[in-house]
N, C-alpha and C. Protein backbone atom coordinates (compact mmCIF):
# COMPACT_ATOMS: atom_id res chain seq x y z
N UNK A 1 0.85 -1.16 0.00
CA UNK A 1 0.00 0.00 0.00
C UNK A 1 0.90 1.23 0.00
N UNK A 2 0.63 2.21 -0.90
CA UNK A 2 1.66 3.37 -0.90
C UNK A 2 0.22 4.69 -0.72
N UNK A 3 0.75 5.43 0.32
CA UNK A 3 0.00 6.53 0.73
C UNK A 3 0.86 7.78 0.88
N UNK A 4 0.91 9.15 0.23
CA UNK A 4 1.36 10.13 0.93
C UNK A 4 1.01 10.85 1.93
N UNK A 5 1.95 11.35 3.20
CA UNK A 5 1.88 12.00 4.01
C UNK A 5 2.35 12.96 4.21
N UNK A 6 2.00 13.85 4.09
CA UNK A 6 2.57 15.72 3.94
C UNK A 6 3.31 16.00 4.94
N UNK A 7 2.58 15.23 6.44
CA UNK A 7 3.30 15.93 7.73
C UNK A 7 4.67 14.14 8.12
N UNK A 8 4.75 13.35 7.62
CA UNK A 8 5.51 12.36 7.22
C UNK A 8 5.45 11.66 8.95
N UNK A 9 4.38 11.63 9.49
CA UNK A 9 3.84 10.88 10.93
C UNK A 9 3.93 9.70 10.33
N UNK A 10 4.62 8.75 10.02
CA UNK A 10 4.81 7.58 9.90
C UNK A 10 3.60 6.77 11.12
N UNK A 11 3.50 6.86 12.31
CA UNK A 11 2.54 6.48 13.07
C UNK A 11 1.49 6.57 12.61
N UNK A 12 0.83 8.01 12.42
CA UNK A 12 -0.41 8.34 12.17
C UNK A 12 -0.33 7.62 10.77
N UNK A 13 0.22 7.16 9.75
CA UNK A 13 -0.02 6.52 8.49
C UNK A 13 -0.46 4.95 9.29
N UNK A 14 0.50 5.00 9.51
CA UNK A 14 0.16 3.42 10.52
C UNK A 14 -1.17 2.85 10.78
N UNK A 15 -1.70 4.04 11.71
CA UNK A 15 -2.93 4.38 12.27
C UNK A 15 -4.09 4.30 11.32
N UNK A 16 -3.79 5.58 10.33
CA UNK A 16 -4.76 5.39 9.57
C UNK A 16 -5.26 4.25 8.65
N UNK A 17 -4.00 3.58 8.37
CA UNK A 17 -4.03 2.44 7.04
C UNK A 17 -4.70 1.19 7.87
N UNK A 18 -4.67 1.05 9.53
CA UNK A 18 -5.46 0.03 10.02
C UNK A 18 -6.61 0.08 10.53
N UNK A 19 -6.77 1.28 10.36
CA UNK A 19 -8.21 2.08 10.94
C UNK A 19 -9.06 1.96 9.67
N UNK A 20 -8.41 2.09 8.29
CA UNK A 20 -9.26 1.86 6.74
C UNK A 20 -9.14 0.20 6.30
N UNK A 21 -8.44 -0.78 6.81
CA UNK A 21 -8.68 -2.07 7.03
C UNK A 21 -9.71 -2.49 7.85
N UNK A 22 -9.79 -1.80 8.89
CA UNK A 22 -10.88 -2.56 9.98
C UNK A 22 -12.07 -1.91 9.60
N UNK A 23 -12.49 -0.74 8.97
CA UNK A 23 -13.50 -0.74 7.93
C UNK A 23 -14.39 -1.87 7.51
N UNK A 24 -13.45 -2.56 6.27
CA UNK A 24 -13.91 -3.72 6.33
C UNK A 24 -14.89 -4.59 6.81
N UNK A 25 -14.70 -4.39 7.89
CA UNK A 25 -15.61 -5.64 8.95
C UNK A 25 -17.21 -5.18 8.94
N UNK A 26 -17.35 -4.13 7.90
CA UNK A 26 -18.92 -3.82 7.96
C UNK A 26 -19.46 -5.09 6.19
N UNK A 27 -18.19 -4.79 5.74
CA UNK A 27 -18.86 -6.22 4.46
C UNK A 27 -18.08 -7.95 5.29
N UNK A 28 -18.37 -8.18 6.57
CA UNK A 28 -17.89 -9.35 6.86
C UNK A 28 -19.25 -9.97 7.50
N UNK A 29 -19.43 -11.27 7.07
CA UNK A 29 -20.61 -11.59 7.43
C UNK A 29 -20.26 -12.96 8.62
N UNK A 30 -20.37 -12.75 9.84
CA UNK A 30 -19.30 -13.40 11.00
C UNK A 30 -21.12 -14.99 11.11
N UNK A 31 -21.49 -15.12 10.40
CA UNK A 31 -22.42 -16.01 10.48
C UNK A 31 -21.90 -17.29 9.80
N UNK A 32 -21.72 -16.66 8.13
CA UNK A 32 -21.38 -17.21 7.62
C UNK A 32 -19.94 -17.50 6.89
N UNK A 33 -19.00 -16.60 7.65
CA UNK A 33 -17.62 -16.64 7.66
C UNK A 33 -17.29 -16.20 6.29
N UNK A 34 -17.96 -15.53 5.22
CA UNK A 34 -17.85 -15.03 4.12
C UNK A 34 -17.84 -13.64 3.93
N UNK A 35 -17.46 -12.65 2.59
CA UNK A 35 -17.86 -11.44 2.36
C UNK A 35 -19.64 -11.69 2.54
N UNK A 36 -20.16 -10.01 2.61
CA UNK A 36 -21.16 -9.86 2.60
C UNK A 36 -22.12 -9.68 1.12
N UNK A 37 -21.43 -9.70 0.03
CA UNK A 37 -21.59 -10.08 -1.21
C UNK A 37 -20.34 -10.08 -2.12
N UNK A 38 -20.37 -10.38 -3.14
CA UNK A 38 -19.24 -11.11 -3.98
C UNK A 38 -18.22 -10.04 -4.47
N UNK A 39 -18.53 -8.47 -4.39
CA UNK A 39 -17.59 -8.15 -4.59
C UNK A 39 -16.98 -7.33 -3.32
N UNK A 40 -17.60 -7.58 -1.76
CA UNK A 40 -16.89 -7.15 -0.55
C UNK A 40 -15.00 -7.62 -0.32
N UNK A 41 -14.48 -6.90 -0.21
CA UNK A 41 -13.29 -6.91 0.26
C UNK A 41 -13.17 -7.14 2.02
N UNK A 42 -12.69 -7.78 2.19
CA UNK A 42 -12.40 -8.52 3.42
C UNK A 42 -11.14 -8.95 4.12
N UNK A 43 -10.12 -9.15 3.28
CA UNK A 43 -8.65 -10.01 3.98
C UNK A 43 -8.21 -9.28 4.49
N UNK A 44 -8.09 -8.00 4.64
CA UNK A 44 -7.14 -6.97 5.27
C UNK A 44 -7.95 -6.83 6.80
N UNK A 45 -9.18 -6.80 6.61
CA UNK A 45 -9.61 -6.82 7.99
C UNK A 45 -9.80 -7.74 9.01
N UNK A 46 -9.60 -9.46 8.14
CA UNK A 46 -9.64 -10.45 8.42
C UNK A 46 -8.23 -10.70 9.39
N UNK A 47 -7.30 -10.56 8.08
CA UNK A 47 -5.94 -10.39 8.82
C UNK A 47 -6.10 -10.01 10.07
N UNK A 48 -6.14 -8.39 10.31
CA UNK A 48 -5.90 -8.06 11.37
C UNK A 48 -6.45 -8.35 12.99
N UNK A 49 -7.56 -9.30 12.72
CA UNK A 49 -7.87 -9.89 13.97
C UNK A 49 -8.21 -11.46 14.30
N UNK A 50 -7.46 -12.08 12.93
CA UNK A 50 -7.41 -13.51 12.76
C UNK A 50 -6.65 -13.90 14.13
N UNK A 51 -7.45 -14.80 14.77
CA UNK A 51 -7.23 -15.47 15.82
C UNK A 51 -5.78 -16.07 16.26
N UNK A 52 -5.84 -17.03 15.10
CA UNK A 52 -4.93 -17.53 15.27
C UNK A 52 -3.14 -16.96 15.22
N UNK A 53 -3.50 -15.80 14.85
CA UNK A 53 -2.25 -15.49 14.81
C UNK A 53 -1.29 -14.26 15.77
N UNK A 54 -0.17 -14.67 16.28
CA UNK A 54 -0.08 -13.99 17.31
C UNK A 54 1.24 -13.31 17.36
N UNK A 55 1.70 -13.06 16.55
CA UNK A 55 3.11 -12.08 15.45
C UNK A 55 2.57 -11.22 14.77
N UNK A 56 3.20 -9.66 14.74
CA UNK A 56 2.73 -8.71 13.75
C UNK A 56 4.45 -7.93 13.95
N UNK A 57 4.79 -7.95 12.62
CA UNK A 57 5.54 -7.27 12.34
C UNK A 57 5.09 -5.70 11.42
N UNK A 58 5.61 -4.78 11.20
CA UNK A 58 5.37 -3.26 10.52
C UNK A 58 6.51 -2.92 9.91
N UNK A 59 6.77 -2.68 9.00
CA UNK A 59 7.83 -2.59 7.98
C UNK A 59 7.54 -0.74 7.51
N UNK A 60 8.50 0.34 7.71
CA UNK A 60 7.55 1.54 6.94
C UNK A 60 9.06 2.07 6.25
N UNK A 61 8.91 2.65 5.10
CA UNK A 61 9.60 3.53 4.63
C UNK A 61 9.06 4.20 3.58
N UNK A 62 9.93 5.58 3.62
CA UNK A 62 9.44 6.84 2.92
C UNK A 62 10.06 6.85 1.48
N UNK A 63 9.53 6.70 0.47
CA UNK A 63 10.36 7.11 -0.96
C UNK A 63 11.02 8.24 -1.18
N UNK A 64 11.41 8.84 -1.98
CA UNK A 64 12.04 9.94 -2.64
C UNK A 64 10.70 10.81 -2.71
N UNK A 65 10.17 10.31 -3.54
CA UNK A 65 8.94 10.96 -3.88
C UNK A 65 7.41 11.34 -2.88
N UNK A 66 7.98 11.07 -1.59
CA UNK A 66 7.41 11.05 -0.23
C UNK A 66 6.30 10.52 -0.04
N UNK A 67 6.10 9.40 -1.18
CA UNK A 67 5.09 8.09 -0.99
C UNK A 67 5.73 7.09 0.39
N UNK A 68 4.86 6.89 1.41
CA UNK A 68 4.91 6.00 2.34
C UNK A 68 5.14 4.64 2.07
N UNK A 69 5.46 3.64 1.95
CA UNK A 69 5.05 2.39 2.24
C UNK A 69 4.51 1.39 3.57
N UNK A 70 3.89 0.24 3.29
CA UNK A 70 3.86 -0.11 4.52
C UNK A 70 3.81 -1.05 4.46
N UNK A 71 4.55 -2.26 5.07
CA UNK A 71 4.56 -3.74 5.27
C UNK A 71 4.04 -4.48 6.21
N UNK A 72 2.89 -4.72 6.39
CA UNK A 72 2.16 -5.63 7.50
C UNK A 72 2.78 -7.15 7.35
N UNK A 73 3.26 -7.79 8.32
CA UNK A 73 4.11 -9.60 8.62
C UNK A 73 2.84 -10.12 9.78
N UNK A 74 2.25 -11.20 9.18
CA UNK A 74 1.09 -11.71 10.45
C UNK A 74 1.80 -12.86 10.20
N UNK A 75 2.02 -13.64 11.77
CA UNK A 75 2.69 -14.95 11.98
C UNK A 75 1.71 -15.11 12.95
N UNK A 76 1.18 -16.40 12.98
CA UNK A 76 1.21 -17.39 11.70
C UNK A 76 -0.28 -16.94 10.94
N UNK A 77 0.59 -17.17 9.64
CA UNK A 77 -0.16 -16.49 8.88
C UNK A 77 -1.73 -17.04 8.70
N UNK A 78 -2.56 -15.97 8.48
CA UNK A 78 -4.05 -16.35 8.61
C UNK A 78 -5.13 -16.44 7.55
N UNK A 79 -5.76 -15.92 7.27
CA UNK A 79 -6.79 -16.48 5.93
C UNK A 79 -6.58 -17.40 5.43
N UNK A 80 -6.33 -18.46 6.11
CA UNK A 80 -6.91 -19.96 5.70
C UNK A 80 -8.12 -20.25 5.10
N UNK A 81 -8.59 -20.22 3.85
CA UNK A 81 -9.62 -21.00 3.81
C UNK A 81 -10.36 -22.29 4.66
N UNK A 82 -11.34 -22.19 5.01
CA UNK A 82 -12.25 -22.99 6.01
C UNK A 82 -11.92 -22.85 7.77
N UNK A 83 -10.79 -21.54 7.51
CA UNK A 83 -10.77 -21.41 8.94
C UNK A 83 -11.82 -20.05 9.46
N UNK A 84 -12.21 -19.44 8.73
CA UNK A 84 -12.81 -18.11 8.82
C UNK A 84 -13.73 -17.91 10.33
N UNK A 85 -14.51 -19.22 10.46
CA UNK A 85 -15.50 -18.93 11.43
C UNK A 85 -15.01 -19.01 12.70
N UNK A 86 -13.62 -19.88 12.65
CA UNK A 86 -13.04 -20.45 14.39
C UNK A 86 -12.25 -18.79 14.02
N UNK A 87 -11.57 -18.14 13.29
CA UNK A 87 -10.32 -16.95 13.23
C UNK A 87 -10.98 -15.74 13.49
N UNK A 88 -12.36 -15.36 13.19
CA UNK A 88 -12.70 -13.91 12.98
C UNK A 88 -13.97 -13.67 13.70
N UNK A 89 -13.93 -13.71 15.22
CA UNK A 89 -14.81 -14.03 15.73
C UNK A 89 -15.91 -12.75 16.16
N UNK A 90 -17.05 -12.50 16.10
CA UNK A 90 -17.96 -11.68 16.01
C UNK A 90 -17.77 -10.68 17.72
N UNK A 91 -17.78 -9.48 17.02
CA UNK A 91 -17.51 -8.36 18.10
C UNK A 91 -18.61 -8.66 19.39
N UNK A 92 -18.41 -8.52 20.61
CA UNK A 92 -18.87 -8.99 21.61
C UNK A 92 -18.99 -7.35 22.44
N UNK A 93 -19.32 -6.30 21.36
CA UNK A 93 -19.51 -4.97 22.03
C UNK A 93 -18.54 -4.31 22.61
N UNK A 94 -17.22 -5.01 23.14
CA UNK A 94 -16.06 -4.61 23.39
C UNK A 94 -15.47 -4.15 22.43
N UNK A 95 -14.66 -2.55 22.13
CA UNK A 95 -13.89 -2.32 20.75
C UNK A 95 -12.72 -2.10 21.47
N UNK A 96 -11.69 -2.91 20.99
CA UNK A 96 -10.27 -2.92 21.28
C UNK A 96 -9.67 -1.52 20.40
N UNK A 97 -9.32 0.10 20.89
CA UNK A 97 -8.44 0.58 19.99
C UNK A 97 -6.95 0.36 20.08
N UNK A 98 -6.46 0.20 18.88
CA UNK A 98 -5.08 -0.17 18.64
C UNK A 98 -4.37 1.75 19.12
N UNK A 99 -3.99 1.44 19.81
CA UNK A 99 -2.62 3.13 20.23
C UNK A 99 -1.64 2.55 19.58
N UNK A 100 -1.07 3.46 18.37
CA UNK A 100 0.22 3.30 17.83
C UNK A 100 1.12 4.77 18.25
C-alpha cells in the first residue's frame, strides 16, 4: 500500500491504514464466515484480527517521492480457507483501539 503524508507521521499513516482495514468488517458476514456479497473486500480486515495469529511485524519507509510504504508480517499467517469462522470471531460490544 503506498499513501502520501505531507506531515511524514509515519505512526499516524500506521494508524490510519489500520483504521481503513478494519473498515472492512462492515462487508464481513461473521455467520457465515464469508464477504457480505461477492464483490466485498475482506482479507485486510480479516488479517488483522485472525485469531490464530499472534506475530505482527510493521515494515515503513518513505520514498524519494514522499510516498509511504507499509509492510504488515502476520505470523502465523491467517486467511486460511475454512478457517474463517473459528479466526474472525464476532464483536462482543467490546472495541479494542489499537494506540500506535
Amino acid at each position: 500500500m503506498a499513501v502520501t503524508s505531507p506531515d511524514k507521521d509515519l505512526f499516524a499513516v500506521v494508524s490510519v491504514t489500520v483504521e481503513h482495514w478494519y473498515e472492512q468488517s462492515n462487508d464481513y458476514n461473521y455467520r457465515t464466515g464469508k464477504p457480505k456479497s461477492p464483490t466485498a473486500l475482506i482479507s485486510a480486515f480479516t488479517a488483522l484480527i485472525w485469531k490464530g495469529t499472534t506475530k505482527l511485524g510493521i515494515g515503513i519507509s518513505t520514498a524519494k517521492d514522499g510516498k509511504v510504504y507499509i509492510v504488515f508480517h502476520f505470523a502465523p499467517v491467517g486467511n486460511t480457507d475454512g478457517d474463517f469462522k473459528t479466526n474472525v470471531l464476532s464483536p462482543n460490544g467490546n472495541i479494542v483501539r489499537l494506540l500506535l
